[in-house]
Protein backbone atom coordinates (compact mmCIF):
# COMPACT_ATOMS: atom_id res chain seq x y z
CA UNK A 1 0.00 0.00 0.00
CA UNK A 2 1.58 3.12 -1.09
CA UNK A 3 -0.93 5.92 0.89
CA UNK A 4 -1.76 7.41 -2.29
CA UNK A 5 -5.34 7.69 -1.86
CA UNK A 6 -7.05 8.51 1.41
CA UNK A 7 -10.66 9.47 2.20
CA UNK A 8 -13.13 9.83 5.13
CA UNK A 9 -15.60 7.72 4.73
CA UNK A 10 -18.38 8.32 7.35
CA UNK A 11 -18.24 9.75 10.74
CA UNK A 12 -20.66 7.33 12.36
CA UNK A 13 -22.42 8.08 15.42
CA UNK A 14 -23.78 4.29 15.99
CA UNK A 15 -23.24 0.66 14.40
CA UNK A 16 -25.88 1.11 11.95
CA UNK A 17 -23.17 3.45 10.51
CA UNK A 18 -20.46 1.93 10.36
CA UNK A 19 -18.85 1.11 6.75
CA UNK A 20 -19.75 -2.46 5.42
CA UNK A 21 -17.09 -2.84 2.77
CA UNK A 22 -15.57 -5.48 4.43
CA UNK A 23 -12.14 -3.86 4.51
CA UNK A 24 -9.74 -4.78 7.44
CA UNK A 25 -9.64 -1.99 10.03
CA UNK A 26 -7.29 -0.62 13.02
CA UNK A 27 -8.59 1.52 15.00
CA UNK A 28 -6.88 4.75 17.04
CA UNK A 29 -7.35 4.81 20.71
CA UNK A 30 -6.00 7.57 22.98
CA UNK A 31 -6.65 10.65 25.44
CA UNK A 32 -8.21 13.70 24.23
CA UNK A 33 -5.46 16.21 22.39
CA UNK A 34 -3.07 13.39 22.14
CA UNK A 35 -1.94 14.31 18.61
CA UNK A 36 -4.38 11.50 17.33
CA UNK A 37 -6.10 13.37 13.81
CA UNK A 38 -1.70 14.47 13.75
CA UNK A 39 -0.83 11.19 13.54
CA UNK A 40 -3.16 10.30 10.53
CA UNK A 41 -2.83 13.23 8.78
CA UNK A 42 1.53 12.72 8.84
CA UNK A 43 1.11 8.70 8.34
CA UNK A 44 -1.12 9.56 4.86
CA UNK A 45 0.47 12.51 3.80
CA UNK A 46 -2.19 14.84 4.38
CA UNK A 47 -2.57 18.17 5.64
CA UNK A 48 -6.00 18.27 7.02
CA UNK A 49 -7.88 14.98 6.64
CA UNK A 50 -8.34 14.75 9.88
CA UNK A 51 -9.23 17.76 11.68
CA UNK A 52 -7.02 18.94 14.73
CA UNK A 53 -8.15 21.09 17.27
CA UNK A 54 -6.31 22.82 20.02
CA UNK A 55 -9.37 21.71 22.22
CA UNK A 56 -9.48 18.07 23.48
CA UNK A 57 -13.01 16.55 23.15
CA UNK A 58 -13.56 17.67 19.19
CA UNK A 59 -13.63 13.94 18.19
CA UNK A 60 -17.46 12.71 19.32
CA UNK A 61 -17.64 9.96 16.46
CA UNK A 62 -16.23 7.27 15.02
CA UNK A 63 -14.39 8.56 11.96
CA UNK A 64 -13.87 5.94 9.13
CA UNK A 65 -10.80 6.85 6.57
CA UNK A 66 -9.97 4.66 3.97
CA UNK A 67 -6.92 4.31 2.31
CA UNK A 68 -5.66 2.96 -1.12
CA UNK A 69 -9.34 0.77 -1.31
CA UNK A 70 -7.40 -1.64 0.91
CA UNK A 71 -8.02 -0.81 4.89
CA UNK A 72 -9.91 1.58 7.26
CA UNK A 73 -8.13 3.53 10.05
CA UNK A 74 -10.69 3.81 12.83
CA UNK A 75 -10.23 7.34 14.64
CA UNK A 76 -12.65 6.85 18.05
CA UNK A 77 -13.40 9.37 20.69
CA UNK A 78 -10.79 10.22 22.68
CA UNK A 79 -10.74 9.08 26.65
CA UNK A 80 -9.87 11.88 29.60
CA UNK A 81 -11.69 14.45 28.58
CA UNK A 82 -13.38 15.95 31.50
CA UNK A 83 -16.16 18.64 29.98
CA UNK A 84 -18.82 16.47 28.66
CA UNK A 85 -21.62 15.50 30.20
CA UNK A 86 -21.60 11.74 32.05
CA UNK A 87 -24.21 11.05 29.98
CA UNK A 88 -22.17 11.73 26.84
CA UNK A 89 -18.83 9.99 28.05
CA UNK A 90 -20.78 6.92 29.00
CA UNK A 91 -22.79 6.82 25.37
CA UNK A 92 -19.04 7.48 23.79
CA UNK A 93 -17.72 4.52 26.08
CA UNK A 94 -20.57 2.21 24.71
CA UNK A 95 -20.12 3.36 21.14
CA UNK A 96 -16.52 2.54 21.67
CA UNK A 97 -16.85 -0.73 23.55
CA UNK A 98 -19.12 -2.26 21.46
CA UNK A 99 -17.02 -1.59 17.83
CA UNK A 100 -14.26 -2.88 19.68
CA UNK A 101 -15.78 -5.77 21.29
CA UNK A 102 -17.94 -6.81 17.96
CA UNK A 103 -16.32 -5.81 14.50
CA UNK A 104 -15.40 -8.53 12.80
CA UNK A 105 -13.09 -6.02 10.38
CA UNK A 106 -10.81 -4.94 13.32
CA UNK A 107 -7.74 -6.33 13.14
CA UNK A 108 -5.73 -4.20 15.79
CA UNK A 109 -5.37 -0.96 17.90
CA UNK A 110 -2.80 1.84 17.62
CA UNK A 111 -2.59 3.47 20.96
CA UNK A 112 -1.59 6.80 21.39
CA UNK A 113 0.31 8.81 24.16
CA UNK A 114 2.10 11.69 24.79
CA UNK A 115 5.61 10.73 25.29
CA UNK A 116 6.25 13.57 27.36
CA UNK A 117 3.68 12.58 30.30
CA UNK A 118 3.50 9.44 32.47
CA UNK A 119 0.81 7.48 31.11
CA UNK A 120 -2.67 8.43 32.67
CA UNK A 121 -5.22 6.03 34.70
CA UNK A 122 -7.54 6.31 31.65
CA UNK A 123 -4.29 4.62 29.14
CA UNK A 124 -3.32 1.87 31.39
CA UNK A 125 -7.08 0.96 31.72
CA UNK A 126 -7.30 1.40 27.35
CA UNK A 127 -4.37 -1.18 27.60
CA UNK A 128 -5.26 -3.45 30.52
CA UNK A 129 -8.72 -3.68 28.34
CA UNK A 130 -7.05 -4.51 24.51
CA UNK A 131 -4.87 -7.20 26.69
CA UNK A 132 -7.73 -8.64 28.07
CA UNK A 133 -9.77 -9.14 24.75
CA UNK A 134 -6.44 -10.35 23.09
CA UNK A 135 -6.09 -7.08 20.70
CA UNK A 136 -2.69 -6.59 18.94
CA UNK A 137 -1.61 -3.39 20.19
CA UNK A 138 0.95 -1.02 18.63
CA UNK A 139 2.00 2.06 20.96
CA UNK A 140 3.09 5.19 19.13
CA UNK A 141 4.46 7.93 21.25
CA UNK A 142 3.39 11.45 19.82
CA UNK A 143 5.38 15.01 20.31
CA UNK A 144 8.26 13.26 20.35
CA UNK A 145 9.81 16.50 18.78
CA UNK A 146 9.18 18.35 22.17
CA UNK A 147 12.01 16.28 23.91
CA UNK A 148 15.80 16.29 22.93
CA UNK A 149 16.88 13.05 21.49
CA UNK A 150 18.88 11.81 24.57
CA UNK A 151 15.71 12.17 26.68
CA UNK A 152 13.73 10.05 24.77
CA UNK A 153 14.75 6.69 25.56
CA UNK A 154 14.10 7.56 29.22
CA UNK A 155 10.45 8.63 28.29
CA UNK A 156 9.90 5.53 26.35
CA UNK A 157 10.71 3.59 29.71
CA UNK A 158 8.67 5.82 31.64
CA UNK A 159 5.68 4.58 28.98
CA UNK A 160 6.46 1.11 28.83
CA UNK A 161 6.71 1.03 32.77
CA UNK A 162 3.63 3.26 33.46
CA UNK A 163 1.23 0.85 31.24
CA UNK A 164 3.19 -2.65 31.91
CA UNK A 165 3.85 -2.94 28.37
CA UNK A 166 4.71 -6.51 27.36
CA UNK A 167 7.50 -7.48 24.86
CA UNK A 168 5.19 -8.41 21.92
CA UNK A 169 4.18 -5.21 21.94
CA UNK A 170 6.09 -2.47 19.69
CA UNK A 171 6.26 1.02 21.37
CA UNK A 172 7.31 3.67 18.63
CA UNK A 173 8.69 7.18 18.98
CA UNK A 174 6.42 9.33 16.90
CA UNK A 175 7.01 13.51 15.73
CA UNK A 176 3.84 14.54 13.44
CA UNK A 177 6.06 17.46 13.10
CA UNK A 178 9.17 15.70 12.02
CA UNK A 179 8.05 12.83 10.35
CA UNK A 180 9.81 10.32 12.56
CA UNK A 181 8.43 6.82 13.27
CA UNK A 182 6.34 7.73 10.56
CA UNK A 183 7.50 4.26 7.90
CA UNK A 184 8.21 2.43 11.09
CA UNK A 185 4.75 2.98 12.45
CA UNK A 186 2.81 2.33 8.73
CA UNK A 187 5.21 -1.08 8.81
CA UNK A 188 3.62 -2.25 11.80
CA UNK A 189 -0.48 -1.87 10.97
CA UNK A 190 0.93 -3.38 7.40
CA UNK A 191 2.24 -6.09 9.34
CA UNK A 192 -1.16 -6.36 11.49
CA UNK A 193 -2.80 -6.87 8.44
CA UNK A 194 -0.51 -9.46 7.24
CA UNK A 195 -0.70 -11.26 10.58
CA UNK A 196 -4.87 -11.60 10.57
């Protein structure tokens, strides 16, 4: 797959939505203003297919891109964000549990965190969860840019300690800004893909 072509599909807001193409999908999981809709846009070579905000909470559906007619990244609501109603966080937390729990097209989760933070109570719970229902899981690390190289490796620990990472899991250092882990992290989902 070469990234060529990318597209939003649908933004769903329940299963009756969601695409039925048939095409494998991973989805993205990860805290509000994580640099998720950064991470797309720099692994498809876009500018603005996924919209970023500055304000956490913008993503409240289940966006549906498609790339080169051959798989689906699955952008879902991010976690942590604290001004929404309970009502909408729990309706967000079904929508999310039952995609994850019941599509038959998913064939892994990217998790994303901020390299620079400890990881919260909300993405050790994300990864406790995808271990528990046997997920592959690929961590990428986002702003990596915002730390000097020699701090990094440190951080990384500081991630792989704070969720209890285990060794078949890949833990990438990712810079929407710079482009780095950028093949690295597209070689993995291919390699999900592969693996299903």
């Amino acid at each position: 797959m070469k990234r060529s072509k990318a597209e939003l599909l649908i933004s769903a807001v329940s299963p009756d939505q969601f695409p039925t193409k048939g095409l494998p999908e991973i989805a993205l999981a990860g805290r509000s203003n994580v640099g998720k809709s950064s991470f797309i846009n720099a692994l498809l070579n876009r500018k603005k297919l996924a919209r970023t905000s500055s304000k956490p909470g913008k993503t409240r559906t289940l966006n549906f891109y498609e790339v080169d007619e051959s798989l689906i990244l699955v952008d879902v609501p991010g976690y942590g964000y604290a001004k929404v109603s309970k009502a909408e966080k729990a309706r967000w937390g079904r929508m999310i549990e039952h995609y994850l729990m019941t599509r038959e097209q998913l064939r892994g989760v990217v998790q994303v965190i901020d390299i620079r933070h400890p990881p919260t109570d909300e993405d050790v719970q994300m990864y406790q969860y995808l271990k528990h229902f046997e997920l592959p899981i690929i961590i990428i690390t986002t702003k990596a840019d915002k730390l000097s190289k020699n701090k990094r490796p440190k951080h990384v620990k500081q991630v792989r300690e704070g969720l209890g990472v285990r060794k078949e899991d890949k833990v990438i250092v990712f810079s929407a800004e710079t482009g780095l882990g950028k093949d690295e992290a597209w070689q993995e989902i291919v390699a999900l893909l592969s693996d299903s």
